[in-house]
C-alpha atoms as a PDB file:
ATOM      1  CA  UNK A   1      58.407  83.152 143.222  1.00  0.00           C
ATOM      2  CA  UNK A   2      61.955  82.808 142.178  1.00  0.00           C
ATOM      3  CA  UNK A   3      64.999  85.858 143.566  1.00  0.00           C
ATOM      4  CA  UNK A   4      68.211  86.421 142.141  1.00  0.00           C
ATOM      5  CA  UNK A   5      71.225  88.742 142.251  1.00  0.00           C
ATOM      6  CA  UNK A   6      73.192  89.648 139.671  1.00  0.00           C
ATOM      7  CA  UNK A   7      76.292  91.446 139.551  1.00  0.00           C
ATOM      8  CA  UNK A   8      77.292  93.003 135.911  1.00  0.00           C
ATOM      9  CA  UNK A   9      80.545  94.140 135.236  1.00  0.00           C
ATOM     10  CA  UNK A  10      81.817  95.299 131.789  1.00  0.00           C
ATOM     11  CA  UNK A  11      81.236  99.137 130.260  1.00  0.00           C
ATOM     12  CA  UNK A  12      77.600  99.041 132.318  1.00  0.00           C
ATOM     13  CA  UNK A  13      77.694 102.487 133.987  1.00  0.00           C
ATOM     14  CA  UNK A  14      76.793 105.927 131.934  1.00  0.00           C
ATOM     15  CA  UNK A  15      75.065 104.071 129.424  1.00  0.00           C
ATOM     16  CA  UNK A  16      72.000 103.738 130.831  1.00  0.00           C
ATOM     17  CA  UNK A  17      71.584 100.682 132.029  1.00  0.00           C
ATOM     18  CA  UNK A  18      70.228 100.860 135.353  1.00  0.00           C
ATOM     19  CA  UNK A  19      67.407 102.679 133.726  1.00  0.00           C
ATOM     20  CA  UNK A  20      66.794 100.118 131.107  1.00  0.00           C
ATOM     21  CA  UNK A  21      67.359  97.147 133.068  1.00  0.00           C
ATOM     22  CA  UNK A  22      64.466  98.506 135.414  1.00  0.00           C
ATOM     23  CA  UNK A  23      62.477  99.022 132.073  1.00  0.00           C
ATOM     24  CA  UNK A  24      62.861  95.358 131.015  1.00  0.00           C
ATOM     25  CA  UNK A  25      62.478  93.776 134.589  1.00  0.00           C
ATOM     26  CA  UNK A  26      59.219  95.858 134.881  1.00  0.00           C
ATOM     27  CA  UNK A  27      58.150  94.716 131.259  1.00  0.00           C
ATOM     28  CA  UNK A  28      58.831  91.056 132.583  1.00  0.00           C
ATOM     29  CA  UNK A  29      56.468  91.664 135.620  1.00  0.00           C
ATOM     30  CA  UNK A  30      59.811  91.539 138.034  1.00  0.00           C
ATOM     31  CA  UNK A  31      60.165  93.391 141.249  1.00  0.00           C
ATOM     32  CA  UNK A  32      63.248  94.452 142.849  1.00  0.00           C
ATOM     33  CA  UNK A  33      66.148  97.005 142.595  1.00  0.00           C
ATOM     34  CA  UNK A  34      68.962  97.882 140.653  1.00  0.00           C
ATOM     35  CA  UNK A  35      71.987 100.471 140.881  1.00  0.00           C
ATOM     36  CA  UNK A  36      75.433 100.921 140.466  1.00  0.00           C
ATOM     37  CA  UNK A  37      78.553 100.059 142.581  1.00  0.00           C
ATOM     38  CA  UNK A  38      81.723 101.950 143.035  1.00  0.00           C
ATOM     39  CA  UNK A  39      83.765  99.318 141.765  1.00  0.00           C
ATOM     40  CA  UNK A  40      82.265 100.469 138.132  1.00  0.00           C
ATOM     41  CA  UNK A  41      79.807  97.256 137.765  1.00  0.00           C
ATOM     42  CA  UNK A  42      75.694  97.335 138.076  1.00  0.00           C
ATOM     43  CA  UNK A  43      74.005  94.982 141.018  1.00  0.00           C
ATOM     44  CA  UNK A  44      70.158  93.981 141.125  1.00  0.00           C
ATOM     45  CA  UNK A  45      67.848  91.811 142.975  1.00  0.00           C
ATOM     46  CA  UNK A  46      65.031  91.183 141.105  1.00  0.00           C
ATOM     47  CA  UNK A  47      61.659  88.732 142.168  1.00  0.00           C
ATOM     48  CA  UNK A  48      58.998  86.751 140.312  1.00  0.00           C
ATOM     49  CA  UNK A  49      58.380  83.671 137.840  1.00  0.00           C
ATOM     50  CA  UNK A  50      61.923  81.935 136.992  1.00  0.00           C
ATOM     51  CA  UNK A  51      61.084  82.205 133.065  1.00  0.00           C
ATOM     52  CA  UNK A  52      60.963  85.788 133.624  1.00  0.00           C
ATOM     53  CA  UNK A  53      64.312  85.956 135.469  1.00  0.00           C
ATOM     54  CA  UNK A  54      65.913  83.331 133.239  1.00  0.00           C
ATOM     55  CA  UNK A  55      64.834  85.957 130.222  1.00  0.00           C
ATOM     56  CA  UNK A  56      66.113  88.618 132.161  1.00  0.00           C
ATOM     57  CA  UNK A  57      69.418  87.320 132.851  1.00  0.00           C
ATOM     58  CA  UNK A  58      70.210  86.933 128.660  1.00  0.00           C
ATOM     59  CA  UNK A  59      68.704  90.676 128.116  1.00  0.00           C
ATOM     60  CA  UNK A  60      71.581  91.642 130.530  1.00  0.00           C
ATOM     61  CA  UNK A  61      74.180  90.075 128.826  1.00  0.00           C
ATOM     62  CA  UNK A  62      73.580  92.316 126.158  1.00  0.00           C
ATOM     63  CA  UNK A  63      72.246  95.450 127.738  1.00  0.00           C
ATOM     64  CA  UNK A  64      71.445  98.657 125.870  1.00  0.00           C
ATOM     65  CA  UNK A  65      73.150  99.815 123.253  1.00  0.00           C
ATOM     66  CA  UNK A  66      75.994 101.539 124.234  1.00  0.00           C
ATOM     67  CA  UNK A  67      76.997  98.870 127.139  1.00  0.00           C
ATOM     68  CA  UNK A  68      79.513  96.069 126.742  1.00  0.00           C
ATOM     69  CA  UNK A  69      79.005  93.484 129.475  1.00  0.00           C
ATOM     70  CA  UNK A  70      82.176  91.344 129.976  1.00  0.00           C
ATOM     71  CA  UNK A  71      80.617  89.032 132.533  1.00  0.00           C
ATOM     72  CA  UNK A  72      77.344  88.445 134.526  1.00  0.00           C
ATOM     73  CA  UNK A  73      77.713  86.538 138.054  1.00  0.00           C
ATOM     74  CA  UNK A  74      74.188  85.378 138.934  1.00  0.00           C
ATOM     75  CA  UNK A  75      74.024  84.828 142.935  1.00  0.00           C
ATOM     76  CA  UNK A  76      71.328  83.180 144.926  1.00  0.00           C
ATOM     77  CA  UNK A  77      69.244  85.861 147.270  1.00  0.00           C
ATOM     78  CA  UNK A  78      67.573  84.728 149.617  1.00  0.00           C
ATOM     79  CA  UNK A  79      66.802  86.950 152.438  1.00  0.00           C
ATOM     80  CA  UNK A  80      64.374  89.310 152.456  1.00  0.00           C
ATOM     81  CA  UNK A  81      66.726  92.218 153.557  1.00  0.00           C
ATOM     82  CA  UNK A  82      68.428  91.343 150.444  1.00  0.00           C
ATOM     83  CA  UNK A  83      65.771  93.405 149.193  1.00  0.00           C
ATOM     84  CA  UNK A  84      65.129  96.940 149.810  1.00  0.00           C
ATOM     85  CA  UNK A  85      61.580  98.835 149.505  1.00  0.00           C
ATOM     86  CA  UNK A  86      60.593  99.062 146.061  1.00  0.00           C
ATOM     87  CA  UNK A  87      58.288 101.718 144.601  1.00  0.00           C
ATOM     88  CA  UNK A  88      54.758 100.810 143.098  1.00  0.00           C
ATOM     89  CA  UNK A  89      56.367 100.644 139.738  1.00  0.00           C
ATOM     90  CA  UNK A  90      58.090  97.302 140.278  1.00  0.00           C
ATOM     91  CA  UNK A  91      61.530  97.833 140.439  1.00  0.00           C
ATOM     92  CA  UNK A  92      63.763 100.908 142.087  1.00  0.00           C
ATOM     93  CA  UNK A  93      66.646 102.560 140.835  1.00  0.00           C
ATOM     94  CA  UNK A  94      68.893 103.215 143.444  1.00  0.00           C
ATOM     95  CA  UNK A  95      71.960 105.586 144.147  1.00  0.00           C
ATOM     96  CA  UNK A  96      75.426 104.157 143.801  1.00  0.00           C
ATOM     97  CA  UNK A  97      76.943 101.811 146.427  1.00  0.00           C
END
């Protein structure tokens, strides 16, 4: 098992895409969290097989639709606390930071 964080900055909040990144990451058999920070970007830490995070990283570079990601810094994590309860589902959405 591989962990990452990513921080996404760009037009990435009111689009959607904490939602649909949690869609994709669960599709991709990822655990973790996402949500949004005050500074206007999107943060996750997501778990599981590197191909899975490696394919995850180039979905976020493109997002949903309406999102235009300028940049995507990918960050090591790898403490545990990095990594808050997640639901049964895989990955949680969580409130704004």
């Amino acid at each position: 098992m591989a962990r990452i964080r990513l921080m996404i900055h760009g037009h990435v909040q009111g689009v959607g895409y904490r939602v649909w990144l949690a869609g994709q990451a669960r599709a991709k058999k990822l655990t973790g969290w996402v949500r949004n920070r005050a500074d206007g970007g999107v943060e996750c830490v997501l778990e599981g097989q590197r191909e899975a995070l490696d394919a995850i990283v180039e979905l976020c570079r493109e997002g949903p639709l309406a999102a235009r990601v300028s940049h995507i810094d990918t960050l090591p994590a790898e403490s545990a606390t990095e990594v808050p309860a997640h639901d049964d589902a895989g990955v949680a959405v969580l409130p704004t930071v």
